[in-house]
Protein backbone atom coordinates (compact mmCIF):
# COMPACT_ATOMS: atom_id res chain seq x y z
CA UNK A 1 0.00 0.00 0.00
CA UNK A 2 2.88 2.31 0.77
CA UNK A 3 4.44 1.89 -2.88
CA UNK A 4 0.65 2.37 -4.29
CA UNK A 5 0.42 5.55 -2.28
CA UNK A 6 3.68 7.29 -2.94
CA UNK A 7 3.62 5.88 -6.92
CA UNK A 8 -0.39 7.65 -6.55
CA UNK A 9 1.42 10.98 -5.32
CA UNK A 10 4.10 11.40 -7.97
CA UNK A 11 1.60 10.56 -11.10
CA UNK A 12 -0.89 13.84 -9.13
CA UNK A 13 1.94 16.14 -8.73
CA UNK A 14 3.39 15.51 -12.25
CA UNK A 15 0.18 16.32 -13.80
CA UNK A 16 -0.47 18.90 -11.99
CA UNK A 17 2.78 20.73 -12.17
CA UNK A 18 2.70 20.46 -15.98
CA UNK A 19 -0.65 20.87 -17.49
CA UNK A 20 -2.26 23.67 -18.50
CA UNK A 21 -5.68 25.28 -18.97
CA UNK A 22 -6.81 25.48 -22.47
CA UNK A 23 -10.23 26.24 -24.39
CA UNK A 24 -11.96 23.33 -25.90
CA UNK A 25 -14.75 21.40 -24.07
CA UNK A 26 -15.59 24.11 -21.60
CA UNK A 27 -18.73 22.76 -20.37
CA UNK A 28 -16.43 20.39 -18.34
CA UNK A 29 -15.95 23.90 -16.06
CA UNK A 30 -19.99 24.16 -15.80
CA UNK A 31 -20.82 23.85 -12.33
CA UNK A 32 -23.86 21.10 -12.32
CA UNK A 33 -25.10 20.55 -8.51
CA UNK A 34 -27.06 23.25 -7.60
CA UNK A 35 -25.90 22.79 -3.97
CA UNK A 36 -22.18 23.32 -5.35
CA UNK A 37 -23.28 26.02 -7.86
CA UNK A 38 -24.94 28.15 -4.85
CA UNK A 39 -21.72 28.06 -3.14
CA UNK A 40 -19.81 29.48 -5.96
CA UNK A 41 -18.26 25.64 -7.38
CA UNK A 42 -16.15 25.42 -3.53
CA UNK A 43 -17.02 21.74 -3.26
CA UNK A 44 -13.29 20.30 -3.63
CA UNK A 45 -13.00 19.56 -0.25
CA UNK A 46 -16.59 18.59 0.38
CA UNK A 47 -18.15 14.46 0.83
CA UNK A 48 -21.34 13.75 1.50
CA UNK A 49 -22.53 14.40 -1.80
CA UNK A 50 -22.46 11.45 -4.92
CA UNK A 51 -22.03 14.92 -7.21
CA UNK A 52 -18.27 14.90 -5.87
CA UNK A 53 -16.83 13.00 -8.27
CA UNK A 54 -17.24 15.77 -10.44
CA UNK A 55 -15.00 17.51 -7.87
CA UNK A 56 -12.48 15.52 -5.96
CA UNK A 57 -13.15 11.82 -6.43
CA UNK A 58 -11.00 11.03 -3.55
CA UNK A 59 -14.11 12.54 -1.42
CA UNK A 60 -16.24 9.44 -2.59
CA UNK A 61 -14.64 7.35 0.22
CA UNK A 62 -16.27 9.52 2.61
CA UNK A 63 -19.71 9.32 1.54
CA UNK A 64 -22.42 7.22 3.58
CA UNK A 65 -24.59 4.72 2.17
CA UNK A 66 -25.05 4.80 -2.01
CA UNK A 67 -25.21 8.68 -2.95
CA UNK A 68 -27.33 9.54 -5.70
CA UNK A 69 -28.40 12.89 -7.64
CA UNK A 70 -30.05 14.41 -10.80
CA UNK A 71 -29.17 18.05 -11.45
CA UNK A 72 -30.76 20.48 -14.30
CA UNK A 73 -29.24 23.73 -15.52
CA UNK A 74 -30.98 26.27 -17.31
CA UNK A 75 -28.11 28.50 -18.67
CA UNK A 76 -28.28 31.63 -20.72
CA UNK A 77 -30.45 31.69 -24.30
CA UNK A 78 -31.41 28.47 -25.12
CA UNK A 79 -28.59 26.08 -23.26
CA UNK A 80 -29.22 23.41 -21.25
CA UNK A 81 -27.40 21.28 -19.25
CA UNK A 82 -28.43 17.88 -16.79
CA UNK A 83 -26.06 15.39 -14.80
CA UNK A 84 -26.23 11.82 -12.89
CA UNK A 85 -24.21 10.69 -10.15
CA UNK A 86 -24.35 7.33 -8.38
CA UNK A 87 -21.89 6.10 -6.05
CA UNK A 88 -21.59 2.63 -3.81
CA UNK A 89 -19.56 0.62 -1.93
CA UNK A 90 -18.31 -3.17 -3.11
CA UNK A 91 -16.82 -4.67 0.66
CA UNK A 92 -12.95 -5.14 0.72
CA UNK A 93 -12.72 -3.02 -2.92
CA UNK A 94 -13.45 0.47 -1.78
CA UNK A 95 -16.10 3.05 -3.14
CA UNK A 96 -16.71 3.42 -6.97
CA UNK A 97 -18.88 6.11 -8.56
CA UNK A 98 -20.51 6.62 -12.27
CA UNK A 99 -21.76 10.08 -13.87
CA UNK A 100 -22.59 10.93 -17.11
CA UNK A 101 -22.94 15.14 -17.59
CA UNK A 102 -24.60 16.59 -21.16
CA UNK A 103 -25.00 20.06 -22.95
CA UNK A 104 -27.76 21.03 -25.41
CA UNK A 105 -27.15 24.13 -26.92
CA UNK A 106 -29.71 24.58 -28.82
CA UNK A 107 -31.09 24.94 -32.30
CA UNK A 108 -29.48 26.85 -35.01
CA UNK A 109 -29.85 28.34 -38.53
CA UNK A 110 -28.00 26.11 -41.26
CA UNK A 111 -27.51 28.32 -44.16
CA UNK A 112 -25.85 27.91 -47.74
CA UNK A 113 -22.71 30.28 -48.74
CA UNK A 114 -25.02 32.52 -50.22
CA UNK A 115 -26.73 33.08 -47.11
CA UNK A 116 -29.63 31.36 -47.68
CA UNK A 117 -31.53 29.23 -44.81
CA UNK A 118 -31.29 25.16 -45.71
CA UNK A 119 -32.74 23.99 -42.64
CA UNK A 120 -31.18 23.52 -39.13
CA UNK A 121 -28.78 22.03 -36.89
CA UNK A 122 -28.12 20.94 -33.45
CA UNK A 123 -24.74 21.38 -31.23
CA UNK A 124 -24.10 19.11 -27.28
CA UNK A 125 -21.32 17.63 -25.43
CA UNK A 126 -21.32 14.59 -23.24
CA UNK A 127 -19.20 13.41 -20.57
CA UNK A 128 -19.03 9.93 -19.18
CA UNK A 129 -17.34 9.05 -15.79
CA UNK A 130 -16.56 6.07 -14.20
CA UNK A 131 -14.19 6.53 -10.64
CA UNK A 132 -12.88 4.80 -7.67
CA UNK A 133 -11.64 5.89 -4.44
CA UNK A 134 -9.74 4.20 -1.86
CA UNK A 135 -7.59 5.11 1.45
CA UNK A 136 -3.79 5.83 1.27
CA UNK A 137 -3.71 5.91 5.36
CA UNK A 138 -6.01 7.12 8.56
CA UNK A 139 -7.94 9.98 7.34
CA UNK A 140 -6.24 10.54 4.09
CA UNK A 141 -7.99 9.32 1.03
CA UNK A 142 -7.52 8.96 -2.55
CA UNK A 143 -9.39 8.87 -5.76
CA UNK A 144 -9.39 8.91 -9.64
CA UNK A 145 -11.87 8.90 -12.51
CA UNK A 146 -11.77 8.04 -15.93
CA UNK A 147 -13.34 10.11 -18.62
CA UNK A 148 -14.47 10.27 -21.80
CA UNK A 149 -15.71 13.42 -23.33
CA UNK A 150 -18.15 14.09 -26.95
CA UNK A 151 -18.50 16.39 -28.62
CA UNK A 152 -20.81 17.37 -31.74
CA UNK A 153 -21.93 20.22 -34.21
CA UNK A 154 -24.29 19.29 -37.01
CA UNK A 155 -22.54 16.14 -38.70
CA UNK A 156 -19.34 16.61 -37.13
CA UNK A 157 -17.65 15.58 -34.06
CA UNK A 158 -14.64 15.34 -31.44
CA UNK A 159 -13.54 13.34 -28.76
CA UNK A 160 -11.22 13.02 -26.11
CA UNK A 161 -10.13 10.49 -23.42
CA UNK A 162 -9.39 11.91 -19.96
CA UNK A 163 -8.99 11.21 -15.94
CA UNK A 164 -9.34 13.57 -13.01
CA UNK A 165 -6.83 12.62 -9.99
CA UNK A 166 -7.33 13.63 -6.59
CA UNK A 167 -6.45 13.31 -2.82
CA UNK A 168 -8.56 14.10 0.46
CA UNK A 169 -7.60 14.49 3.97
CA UNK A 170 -9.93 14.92 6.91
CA UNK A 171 -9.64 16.04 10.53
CA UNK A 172 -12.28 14.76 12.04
CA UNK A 173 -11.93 15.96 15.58
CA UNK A 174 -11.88 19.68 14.10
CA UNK A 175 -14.43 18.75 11.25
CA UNK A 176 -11.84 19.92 9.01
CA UNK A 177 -11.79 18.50 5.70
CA UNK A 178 -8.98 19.28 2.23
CA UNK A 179 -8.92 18.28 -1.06
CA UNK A 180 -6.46 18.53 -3.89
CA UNK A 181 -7.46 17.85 -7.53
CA UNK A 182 -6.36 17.81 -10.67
CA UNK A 183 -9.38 17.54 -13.74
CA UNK A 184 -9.45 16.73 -17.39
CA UNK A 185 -5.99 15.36 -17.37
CA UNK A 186 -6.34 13.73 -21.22
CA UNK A 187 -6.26 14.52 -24.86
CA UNK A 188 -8.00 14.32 -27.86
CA UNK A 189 -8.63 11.46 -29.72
CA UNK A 190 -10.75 12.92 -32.62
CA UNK A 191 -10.65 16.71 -33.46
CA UNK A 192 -12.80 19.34 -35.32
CA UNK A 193 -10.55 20.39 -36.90
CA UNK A 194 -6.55 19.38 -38.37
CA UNK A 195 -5.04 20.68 -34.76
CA UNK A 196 -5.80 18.71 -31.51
CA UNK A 197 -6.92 21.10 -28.85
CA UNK A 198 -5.76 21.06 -24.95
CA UNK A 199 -8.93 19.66 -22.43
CA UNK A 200 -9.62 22.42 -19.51
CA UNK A 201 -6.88 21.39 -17.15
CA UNK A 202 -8.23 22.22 -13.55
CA UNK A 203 -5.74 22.24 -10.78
CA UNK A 204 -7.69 23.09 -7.60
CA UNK A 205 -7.03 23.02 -3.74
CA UNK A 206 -10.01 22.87 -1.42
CA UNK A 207 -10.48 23.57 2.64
CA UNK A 208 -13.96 23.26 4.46
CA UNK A 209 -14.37 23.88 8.16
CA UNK A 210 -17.64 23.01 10.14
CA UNK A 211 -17.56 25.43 12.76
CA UNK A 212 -18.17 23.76 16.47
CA UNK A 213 -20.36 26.49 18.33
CA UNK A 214 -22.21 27.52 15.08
CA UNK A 215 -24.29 25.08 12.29
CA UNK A 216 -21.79 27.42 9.30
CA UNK A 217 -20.05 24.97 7.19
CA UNK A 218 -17.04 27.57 5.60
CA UNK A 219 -15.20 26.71 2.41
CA UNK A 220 -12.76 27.96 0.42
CA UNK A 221 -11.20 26.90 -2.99
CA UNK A 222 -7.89 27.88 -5.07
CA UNK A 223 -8.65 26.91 -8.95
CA UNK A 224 -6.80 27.18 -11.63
CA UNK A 225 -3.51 26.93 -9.79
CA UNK A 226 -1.21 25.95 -12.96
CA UNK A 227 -2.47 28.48 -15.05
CA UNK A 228 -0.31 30.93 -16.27
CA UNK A 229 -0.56 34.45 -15.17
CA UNK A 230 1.59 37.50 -15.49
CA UNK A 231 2.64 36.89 -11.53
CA UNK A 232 2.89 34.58 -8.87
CA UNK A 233 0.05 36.23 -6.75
CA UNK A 234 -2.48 36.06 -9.79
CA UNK A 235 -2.31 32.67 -9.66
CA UNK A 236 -4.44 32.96 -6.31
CA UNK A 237 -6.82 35.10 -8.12
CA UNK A 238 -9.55 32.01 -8.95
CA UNK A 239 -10.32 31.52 -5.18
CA UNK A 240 -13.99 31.13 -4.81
CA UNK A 241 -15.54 30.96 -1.49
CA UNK A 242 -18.94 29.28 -0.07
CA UNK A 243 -21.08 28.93 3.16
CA UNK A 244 -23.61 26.88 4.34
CA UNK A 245 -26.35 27.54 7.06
CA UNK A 246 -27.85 24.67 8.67
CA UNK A 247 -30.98 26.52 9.86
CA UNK A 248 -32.61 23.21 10.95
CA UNK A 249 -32.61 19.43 10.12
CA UNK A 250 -35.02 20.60 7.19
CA UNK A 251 -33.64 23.70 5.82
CA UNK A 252 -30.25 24.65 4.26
CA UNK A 253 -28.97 28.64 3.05
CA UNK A 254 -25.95 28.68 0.93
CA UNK A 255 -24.20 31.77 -0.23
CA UNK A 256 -21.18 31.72 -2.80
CA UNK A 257 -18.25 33.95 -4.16
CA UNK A 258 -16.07 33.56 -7.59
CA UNK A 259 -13.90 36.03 -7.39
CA UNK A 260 -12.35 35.37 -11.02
CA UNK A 261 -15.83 35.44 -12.54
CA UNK A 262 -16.63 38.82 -11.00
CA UNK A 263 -13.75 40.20 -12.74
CA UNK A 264 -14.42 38.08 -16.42
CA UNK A 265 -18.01 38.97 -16.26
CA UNK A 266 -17.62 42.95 -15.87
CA UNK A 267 -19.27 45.12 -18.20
CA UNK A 268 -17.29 48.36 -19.12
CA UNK A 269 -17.21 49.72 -15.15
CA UNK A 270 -20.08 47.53 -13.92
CA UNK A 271 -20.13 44.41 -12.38
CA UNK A 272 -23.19 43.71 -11.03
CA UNK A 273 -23.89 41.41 -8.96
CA UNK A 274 -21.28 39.15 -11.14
CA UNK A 275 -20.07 36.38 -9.14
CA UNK A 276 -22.08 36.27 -6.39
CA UNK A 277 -24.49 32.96 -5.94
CA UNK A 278 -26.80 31.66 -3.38
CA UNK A 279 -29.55 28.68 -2.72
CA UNK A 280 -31.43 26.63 -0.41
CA UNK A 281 -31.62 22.92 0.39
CA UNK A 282 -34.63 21.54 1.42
CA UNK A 283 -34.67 17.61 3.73
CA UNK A 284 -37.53 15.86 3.33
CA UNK A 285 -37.79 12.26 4.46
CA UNK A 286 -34.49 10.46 2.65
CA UNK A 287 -34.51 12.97 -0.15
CA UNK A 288 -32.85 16.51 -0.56
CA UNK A 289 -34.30 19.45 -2.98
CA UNK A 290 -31.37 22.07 -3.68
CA UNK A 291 -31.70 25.19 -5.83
CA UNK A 292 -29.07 27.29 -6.88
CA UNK A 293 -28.75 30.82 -8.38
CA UNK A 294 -25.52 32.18 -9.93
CA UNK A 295 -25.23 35.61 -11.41
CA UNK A 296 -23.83 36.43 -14.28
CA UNK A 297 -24.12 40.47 -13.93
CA UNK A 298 -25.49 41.80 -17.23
CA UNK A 299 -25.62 38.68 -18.99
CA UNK A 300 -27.95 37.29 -16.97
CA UNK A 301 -27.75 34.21 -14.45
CA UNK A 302 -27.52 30.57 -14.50
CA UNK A 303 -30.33 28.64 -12.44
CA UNK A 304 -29.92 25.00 -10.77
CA UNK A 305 -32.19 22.07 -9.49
CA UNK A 306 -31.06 18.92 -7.90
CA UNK A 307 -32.49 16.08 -6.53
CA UNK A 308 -30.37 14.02 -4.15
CA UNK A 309 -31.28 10.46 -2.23
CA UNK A 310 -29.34 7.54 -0.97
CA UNK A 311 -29.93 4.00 -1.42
């Protein structure tokens, strides 16, 4: 286990140190859970949820019982976007999760080079996940996915083979939990066009502290970490930070902040609103209702349901 753990390490931190953010297949950055959308996308470090392996798979291990949720995302214009997450248990193996995430974006105008209208055509990108996570020692857990990512417009297509690597330590006597996590580590295996594209690389770092006298689950996230900016201290600049109140065994209010997305998302001097999300969880019997709103400033905002249940 000790050769598995430290061989685990040096594959993460290789990846991680070397790979870089790019711009094809961008819906992989789409927060889907509503509960993680209304707290801004800081789940990394988060567990009891089967929509973490789109996260930190590592966090699977923590999860109780067999996770399940459906999410639905109404984005801007005519974009659309659902998710499913499962995850179990097989005794003596360790935990192992499946998750399939799709993008409609809608109809559109097919027209000939003169301009004229011949009809239309559709455009949507699917993602298919299949992970595992197991423990490297006491409190200190492990986990990887494997990916594989579609992509069409009209007739034609792309595709692209990936896995997201990550590694979770928790303190339970302080109810601290931190995740590391690298996403979309992969390539192409079918392009649009002649030149193969980089995946959206996602190096993230993830702390969450339940706070003893209070029911205020804090968390904060770093994304983005290997991306290259014009200093060392912009690389902190994609922190994004989320809170949870536990107003009773019923009802949960979450409140988010994307600090990068603020900035992107400002219009001439105005920002809006821009970056700022919030939503509410609802318990009822074994199942959860969460609904999450993220604004976009001027664009408009993004607008989340999930359903969550164990089995």
């Amino acid at each position: 286990m000790k050769k598995f753990s430290a061989l685990f390490l040096t594959v993460f931190l290789f990846y991680s140190g070397n790979l870089f953010a790019q711009n094809t297949y961008e819906f992989l950055r789409v927060d889907m859970s509503a509960r993680a959308g209304a707290l801004g996308g800081s789940f990394v470090s988060y567990f009891d949820d089967a929509d973490i392996i789109f996260y930190n798979p590592a966090g699977m291990k923590l999860s109780s019982d067999s996770p399940a949720s459906f999410s639905f995302v109404k984005h801007l214009l005519d974009i659309n976007l659902a998710s499913l997450s499962y995850v179990t248990e097989i005794s003596d193996i360790g935990k192992f999760g499946a998750a399939v995430k799709y993008i409609n974006y809608g109809s559109f105008d097919q027209a000939d080079e003169f301009g004229n209208r011949t009809g239309e055509f559709g455009a949507g990108e699917l993602a298919l996940l299949v992970g595992y996570a197991g423990t490297l020692d006491e409190n200190f857990y492990y986990g990887a996915n494997l990916k594989y990512i579609y992509s069409s417009i009209a007739n034609e297509s792309s595709s692209a083979v990936a896995v997201d690597l990550g590694i979770h330590y928790a303190i339970p006597s302080s109810q601290i939990n931190i995740g590391l996590v690298a996403l979309n580590l992969g390539t192409q295996i079918s392009s649009y066009l002649s030149t193969r594209e980089e995946l959206p690389v996602d190096v993230a770092f993830g702390i969450s502290k339940r706070l003893e006298r209070l029911p205020v689950r804090i968390s904060l996230d770093f994304h983005r970490l290997t991306q290259k900016r014009d200093d060392f201290i912009q690389r902190f600049k994609a922190f994004v930070v989320g809170t949870e109140f536990y107003l009773s065994n019923v009802f949960i209010l979450r409140f988010g902040y994307d600090n990068e997305s603020r900035s992107e998302l400002k219009v001439g001097t105005t920002s809006g609103i821009a970056g700022f999300s919030a939503g509410l969880g609802v318990n009822v019997s074994n199942y959860r209702f969460d609904y999450g709103y993220s604004s976009m400033g001027l664009i408009g905002g993004l607008h989340r349901i999930s359903l969550a249940t164990s089995f």
